[in-house]
N, C-alpha and C. Protein backbone atom coordinates (compact mmCIF):
# COMPACT_ATOMS: atom_id res chain seq x y z
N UNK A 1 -16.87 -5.33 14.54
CA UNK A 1 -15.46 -5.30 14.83
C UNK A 1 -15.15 -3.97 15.49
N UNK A 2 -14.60 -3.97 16.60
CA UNK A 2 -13.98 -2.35 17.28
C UNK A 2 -12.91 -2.11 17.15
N UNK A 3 -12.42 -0.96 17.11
CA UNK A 3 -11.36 -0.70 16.79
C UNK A 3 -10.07 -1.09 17.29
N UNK A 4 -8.80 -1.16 17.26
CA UNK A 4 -7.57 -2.21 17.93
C UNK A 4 -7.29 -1.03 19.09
N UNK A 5 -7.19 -2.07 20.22
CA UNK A 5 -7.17 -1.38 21.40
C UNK A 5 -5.17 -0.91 21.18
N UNK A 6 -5.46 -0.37 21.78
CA UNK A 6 -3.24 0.31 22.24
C UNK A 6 -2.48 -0.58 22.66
N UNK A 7 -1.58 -1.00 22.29
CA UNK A 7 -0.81 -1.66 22.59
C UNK A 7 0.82 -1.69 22.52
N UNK A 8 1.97 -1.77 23.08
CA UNK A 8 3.17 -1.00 23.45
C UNK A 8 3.75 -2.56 22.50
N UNK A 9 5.36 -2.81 23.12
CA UNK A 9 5.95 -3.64 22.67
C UNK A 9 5.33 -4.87 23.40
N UNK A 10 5.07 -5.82 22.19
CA UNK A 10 4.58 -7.49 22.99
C UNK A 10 3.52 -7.30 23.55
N UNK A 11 2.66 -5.98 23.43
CA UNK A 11 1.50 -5.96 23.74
C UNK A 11 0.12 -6.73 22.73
N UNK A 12 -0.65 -6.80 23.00
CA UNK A 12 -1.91 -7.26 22.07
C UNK A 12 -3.34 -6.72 21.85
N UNK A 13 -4.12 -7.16 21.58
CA UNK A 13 -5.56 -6.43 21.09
C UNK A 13 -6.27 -7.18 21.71
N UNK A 14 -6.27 -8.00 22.79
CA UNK A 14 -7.35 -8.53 23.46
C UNK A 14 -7.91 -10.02 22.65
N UNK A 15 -9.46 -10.12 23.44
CA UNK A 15 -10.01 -11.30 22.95
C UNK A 15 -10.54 -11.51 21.58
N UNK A 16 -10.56 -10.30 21.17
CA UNK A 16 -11.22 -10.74 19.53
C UNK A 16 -9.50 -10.51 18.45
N UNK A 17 -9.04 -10.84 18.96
CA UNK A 17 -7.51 -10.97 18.11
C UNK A 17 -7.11 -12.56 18.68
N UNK A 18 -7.62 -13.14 17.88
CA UNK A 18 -7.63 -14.80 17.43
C UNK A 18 -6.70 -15.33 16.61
N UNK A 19 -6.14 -14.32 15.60
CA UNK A 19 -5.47 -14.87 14.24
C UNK A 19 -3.50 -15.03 15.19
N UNK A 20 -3.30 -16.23 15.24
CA UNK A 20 -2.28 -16.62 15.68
C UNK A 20 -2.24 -17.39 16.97
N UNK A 21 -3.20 -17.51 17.57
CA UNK A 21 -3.66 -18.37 18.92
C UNK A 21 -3.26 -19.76 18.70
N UNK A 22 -2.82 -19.89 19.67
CA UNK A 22 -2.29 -21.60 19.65
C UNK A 22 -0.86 -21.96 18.95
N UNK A 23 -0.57 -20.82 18.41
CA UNK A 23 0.28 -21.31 17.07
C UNK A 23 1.56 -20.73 17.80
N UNK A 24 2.45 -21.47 18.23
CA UNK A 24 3.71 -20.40 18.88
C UNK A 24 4.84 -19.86 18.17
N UNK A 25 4.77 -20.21 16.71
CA UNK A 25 5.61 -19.55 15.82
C UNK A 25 5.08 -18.04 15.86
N UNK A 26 3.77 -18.13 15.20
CA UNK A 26 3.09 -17.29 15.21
C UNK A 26 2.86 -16.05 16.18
N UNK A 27 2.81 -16.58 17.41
CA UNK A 27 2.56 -16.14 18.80
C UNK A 27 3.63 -15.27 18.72
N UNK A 28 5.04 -15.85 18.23
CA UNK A 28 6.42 -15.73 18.64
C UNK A 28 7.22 -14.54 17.67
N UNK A 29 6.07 -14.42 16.27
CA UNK A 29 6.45 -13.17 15.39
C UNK A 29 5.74 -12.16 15.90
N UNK A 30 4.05 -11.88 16.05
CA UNK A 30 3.35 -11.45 17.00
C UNK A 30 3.95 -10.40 17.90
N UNK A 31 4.86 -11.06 18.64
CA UNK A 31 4.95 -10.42 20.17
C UNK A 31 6.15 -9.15 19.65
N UNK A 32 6.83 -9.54 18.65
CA UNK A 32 7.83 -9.21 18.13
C UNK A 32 7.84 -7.43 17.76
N UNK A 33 6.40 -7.28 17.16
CA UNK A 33 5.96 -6.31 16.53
C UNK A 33 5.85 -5.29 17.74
N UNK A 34 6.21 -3.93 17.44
CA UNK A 34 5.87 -2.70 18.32
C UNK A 34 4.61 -1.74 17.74
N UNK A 35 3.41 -2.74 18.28
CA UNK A 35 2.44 -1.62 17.91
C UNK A 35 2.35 -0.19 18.61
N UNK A 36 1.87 0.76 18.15
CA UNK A 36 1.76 2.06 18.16
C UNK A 36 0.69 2.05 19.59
N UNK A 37 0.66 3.83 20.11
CA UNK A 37 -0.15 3.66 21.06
C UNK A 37 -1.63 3.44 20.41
N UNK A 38 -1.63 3.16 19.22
CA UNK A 38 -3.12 3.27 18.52
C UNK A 38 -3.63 1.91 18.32
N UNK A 39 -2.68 1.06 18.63
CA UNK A 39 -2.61 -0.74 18.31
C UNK A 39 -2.19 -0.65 16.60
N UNK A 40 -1.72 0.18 15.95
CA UNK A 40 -1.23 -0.35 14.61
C UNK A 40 0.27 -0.12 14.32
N UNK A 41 0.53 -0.98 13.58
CA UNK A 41 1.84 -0.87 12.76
C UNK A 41 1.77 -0.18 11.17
N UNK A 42 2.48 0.10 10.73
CA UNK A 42 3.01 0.76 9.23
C UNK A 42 3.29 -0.56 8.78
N UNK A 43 2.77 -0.74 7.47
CA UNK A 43 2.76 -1.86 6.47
C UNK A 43 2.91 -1.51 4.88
N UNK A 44 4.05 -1.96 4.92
CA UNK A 44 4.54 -1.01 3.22
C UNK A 44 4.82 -2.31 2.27
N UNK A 45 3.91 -2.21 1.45
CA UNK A 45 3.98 -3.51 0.16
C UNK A 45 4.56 -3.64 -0.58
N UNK A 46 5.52 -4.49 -1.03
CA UNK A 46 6.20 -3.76 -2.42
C UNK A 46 6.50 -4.94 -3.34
N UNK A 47 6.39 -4.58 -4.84
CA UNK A 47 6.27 -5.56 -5.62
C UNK A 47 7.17 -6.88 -5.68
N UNK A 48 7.19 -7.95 -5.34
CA UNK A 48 8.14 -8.81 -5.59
C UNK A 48 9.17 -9.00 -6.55
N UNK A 49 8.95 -8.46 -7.73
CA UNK A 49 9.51 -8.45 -8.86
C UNK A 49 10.59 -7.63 -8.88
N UNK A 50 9.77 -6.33 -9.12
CA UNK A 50 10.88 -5.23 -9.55
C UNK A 50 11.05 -4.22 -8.12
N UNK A 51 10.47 -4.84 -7.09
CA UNK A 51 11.08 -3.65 -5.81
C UNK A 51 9.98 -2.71 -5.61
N UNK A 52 9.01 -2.56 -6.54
CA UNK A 52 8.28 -0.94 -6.82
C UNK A 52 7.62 -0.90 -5.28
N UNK A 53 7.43 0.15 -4.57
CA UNK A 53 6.65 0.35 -3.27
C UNK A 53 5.35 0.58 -4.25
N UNK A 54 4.13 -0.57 -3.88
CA UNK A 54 2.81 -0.17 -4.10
C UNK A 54 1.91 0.33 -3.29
N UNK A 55 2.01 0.28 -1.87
CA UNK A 55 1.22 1.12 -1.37
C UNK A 55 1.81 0.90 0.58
N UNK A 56 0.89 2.00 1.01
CA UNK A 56 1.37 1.98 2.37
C UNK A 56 0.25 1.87 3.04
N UNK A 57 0.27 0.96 4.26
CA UNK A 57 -1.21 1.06 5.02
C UNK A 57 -1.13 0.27 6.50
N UNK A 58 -1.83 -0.07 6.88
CA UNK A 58 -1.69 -0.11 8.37
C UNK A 58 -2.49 -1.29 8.92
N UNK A 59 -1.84 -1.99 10.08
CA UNK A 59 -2.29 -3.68 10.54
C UNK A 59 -2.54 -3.32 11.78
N UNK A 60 -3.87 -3.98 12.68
CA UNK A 60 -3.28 -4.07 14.00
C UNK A 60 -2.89 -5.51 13.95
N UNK A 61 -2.77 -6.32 15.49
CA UNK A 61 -2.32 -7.85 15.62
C UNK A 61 -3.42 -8.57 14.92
N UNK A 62 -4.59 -8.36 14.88
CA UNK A 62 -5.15 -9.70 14.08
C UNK A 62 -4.94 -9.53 12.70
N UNK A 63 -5.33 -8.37 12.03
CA UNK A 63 -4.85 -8.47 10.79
C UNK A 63 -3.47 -8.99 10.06
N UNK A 64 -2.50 -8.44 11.03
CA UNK A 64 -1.25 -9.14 10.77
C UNK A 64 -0.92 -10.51 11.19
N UNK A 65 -1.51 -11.04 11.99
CA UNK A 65 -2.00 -12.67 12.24
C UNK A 65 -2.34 -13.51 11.04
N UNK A 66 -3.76 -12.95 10.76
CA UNK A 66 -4.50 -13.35 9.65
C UNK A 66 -3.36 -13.02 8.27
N UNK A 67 -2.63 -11.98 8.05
CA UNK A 67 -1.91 -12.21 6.94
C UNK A 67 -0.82 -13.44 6.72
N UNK A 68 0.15 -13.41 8.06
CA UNK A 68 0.69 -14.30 8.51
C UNK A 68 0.38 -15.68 7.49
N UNK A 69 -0.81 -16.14 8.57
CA UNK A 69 -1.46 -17.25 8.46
C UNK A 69 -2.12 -17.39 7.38
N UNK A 70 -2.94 -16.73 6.04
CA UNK A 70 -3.10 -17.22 4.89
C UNK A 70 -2.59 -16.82 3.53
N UNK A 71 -1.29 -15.84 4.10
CA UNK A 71 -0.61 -15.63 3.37
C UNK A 71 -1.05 -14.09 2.21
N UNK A 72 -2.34 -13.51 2.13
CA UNK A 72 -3.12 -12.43 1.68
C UNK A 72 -3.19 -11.74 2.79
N UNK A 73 -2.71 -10.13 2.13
CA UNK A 73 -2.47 -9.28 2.75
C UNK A 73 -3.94 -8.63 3.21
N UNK A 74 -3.70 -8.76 4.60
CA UNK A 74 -5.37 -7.90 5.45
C UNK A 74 -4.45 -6.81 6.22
N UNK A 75 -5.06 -5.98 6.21
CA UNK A 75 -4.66 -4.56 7.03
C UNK A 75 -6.00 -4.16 7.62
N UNK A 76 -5.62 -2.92 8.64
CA UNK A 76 -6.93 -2.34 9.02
C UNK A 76 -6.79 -1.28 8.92
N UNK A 77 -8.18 -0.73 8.83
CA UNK A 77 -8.22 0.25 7.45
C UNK A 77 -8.86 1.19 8.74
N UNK A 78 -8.47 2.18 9.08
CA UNK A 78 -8.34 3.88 9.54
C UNK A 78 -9.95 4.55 9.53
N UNK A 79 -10.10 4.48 8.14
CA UNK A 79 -11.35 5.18 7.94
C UNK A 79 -12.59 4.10 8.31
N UNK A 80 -12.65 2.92 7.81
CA UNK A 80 -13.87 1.99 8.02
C UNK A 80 -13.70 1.44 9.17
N UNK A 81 -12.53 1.49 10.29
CA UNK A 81 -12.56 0.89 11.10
C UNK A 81 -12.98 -0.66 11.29
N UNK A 82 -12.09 -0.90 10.30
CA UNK A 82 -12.12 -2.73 10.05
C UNK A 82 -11.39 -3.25 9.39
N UNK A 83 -11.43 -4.78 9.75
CA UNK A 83 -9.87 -4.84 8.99
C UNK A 83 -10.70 -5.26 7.25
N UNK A 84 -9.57 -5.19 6.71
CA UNK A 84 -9.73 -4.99 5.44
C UNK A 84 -8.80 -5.89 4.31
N UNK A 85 -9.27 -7.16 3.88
CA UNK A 85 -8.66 -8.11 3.08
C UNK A 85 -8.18 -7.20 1.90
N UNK A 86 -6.78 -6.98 1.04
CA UNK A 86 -6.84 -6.24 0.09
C UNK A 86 -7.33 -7.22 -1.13
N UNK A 87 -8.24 -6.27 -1.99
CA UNK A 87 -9.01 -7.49 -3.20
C UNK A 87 -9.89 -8.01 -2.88
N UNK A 88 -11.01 -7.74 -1.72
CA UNK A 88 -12.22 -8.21 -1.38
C UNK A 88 -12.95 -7.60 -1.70
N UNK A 89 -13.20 -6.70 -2.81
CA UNK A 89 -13.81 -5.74 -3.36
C UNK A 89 -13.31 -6.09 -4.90
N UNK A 90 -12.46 -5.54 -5.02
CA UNK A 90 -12.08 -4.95 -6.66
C UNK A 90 -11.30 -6.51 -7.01
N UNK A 91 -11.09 -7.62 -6.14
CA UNK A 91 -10.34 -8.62 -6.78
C UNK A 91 -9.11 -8.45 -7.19
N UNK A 92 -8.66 -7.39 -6.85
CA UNK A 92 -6.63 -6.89 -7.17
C UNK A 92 -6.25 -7.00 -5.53
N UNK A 93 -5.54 -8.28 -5.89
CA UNK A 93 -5.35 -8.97 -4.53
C UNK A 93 -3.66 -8.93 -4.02
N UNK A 94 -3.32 -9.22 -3.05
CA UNK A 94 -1.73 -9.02 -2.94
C UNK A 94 -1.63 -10.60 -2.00
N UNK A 95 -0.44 -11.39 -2.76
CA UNK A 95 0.36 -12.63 -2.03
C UNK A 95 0.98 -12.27 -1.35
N UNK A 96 1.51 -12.71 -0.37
CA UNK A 96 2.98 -12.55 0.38
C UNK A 96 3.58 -13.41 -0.13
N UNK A 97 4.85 -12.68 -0.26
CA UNK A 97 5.89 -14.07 -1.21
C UNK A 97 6.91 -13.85 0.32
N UNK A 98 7.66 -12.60 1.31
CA UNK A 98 8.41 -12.33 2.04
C UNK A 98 7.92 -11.38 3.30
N UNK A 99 7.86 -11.52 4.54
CA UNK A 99 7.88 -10.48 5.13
C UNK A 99 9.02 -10.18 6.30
N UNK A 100 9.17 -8.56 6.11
CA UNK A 100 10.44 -8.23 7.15
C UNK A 100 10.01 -7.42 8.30
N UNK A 101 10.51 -7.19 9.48
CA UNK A 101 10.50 -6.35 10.24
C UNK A 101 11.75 -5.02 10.17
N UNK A 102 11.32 -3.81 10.79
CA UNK A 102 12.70 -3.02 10.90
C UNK A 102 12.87 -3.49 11.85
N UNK A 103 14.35 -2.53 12.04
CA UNK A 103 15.32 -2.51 13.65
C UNK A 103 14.63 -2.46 14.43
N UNK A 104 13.86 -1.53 14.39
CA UNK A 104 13.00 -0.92 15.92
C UNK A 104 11.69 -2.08 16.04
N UNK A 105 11.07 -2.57 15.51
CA UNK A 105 10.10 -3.28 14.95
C UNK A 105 8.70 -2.69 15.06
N UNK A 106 9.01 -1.49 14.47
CA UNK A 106 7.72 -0.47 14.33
C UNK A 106 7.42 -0.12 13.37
N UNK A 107 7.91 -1.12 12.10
CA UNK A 107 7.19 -1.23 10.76
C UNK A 107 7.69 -2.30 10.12
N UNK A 108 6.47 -3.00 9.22
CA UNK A 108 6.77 -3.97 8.51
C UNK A 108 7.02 -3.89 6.96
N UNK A 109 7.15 -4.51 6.23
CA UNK A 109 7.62 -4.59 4.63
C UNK A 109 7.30 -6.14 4.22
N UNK A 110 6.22 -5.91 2.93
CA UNK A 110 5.86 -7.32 2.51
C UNK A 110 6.21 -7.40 1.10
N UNK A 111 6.87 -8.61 0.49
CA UNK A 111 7.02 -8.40 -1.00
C UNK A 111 5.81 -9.14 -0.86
N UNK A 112 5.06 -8.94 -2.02
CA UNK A 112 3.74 -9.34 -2.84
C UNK A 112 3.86 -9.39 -4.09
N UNK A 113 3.20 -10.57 -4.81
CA UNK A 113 2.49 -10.27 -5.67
C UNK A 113 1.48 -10.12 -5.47
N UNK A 114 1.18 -8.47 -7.12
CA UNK A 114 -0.06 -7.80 -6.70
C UNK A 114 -0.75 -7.91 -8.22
N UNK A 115 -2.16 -8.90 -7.72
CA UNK A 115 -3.01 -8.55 -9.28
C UNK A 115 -3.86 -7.71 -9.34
N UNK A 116 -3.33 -7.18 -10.30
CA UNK A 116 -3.66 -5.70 -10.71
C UNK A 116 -3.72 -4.86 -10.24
N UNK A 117 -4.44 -3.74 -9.88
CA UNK A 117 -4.04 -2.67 -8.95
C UNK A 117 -3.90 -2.39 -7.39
N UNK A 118 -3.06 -1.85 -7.47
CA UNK A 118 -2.49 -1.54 -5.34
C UNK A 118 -3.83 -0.68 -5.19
N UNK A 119 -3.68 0.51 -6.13
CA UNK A 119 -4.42 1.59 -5.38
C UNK A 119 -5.58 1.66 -5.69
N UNK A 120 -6.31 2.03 -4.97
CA UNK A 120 -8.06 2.30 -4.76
C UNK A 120 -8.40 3.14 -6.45
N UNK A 121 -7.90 4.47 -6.25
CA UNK A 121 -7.98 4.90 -7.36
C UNK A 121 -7.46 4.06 -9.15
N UNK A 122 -7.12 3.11 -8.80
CA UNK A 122 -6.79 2.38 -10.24
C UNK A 122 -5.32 2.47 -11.11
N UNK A 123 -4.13 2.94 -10.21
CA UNK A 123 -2.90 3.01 -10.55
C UNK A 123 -2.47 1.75 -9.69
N UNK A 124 -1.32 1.13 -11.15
CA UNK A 124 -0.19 0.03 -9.99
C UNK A 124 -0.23 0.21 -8.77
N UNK A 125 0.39 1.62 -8.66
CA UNK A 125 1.26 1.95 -7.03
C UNK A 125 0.44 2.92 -6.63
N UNK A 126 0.01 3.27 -5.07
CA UNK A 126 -0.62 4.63 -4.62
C UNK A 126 0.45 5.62 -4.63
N UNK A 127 1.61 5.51 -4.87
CA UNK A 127 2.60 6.24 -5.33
C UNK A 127 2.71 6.89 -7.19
N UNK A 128 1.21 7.39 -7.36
CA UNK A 128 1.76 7.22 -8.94
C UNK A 128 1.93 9.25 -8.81
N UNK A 129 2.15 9.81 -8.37
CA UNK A 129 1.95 11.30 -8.57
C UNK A 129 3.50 11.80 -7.92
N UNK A 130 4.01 12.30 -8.75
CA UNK A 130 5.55 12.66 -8.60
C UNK A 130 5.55 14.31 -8.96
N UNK A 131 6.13 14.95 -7.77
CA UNK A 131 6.25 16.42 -7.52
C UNK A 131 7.82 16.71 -8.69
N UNK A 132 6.82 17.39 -9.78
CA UNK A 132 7.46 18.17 -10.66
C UNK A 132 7.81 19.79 -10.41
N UNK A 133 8.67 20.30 -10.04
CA UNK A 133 8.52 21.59 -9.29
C UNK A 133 7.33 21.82 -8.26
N UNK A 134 6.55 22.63 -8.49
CA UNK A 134 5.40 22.80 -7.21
C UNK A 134 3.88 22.22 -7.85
N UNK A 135 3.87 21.48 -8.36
CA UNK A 135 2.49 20.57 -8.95
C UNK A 135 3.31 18.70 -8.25
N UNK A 136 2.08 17.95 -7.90
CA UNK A 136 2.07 16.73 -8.13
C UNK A 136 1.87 16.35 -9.60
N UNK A 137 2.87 15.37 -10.16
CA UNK A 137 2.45 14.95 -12.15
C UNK A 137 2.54 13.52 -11.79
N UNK A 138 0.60 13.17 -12.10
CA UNK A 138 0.70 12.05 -11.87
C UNK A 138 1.44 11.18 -13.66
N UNK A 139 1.66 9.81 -12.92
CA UNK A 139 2.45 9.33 -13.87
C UNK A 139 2.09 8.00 -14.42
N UNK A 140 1.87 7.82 -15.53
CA UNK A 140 1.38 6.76 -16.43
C UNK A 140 -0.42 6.82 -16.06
N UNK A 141 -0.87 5.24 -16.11
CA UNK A 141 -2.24 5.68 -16.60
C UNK A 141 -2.98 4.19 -15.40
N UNK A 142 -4.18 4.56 -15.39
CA UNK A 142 -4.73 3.55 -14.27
C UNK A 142 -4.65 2.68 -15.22
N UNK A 143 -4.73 1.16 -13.98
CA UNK A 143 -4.57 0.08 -14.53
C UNK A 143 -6.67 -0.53 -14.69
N UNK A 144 -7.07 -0.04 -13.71
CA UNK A 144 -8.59 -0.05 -13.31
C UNK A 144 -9.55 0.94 -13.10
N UNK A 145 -10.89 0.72 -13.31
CA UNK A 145 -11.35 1.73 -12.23
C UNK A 145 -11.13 2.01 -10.94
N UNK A 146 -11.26 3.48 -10.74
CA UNK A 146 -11.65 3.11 -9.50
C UNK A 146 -12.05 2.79 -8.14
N UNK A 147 -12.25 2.37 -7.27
CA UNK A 147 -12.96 1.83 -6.22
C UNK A 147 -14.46 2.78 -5.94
């Protein structure tokens, strides 16, 4: 897999970005999105339930295709340079129950349900460390190992 080529507004990632082909709904949310000059968007998860932001991370067009379309959240992941099913590893997986665009459409927002942990390290949320004067205090306790 290579990395997501650049792409502006209604731009795309070329021939190996398959996930939404044929499909003109699909095609038609797709075009919608303002990827970055890097080909990705900002993808912020947040619990269906109670609102909580569990984590923040980043799609180009196929990944966000592929979420689209089976409904499990895939992003592409920065460091491995690939996209990345969340829970294809550790099995703490995220549904899409909703997804929104902003104004600008240069970031998305998914409610999910999430089993068991968002973050790599083994907390609900990758948000668990809250600046108490000049220290980060992380807060409550992992749900997992981990990763």
């Amino acid at each position: 897999m290579s990395a997501p080529e650049a792409s502006g507004a209604g731009g795309g990632l070329g021939a190996s970005a398959s996930a939404g082909a044929g499909d003109p709904e699909a095609e038609a949310l797709l075009r919608s999105v303002r990827f970055g000059s890097d080909g990705l968007v900002t993808a912020v998860a947040v619990d269906s339930v109670d609102g909580s932001v569990l984590m923040l991370a980043h799609m180009d067009r196929e990944s966000l295709g592929l979420t689209l379309k089976t409904g499990v959240m895939t992003y592409w992941s920065r460091s491995r340079k690939r996209l990345w099913v969340k829970g294809e590893t550790s099995g703490h997986t995220q549904r899409v129950v909703s997804a929104s665009i902003d104004c600008d459409g240069d970031a998305l927002l998914f409610r999910v349900v999430q089993e068991g942990a968002a973050c790599h390290e083994g907390f609900r949320s990758c948000f668990f460390r809250l600046r108490r004067g000049g220290t980060w205090e992380i807060q409550g306790r992992p749900l997992a190992k981990p990763d």
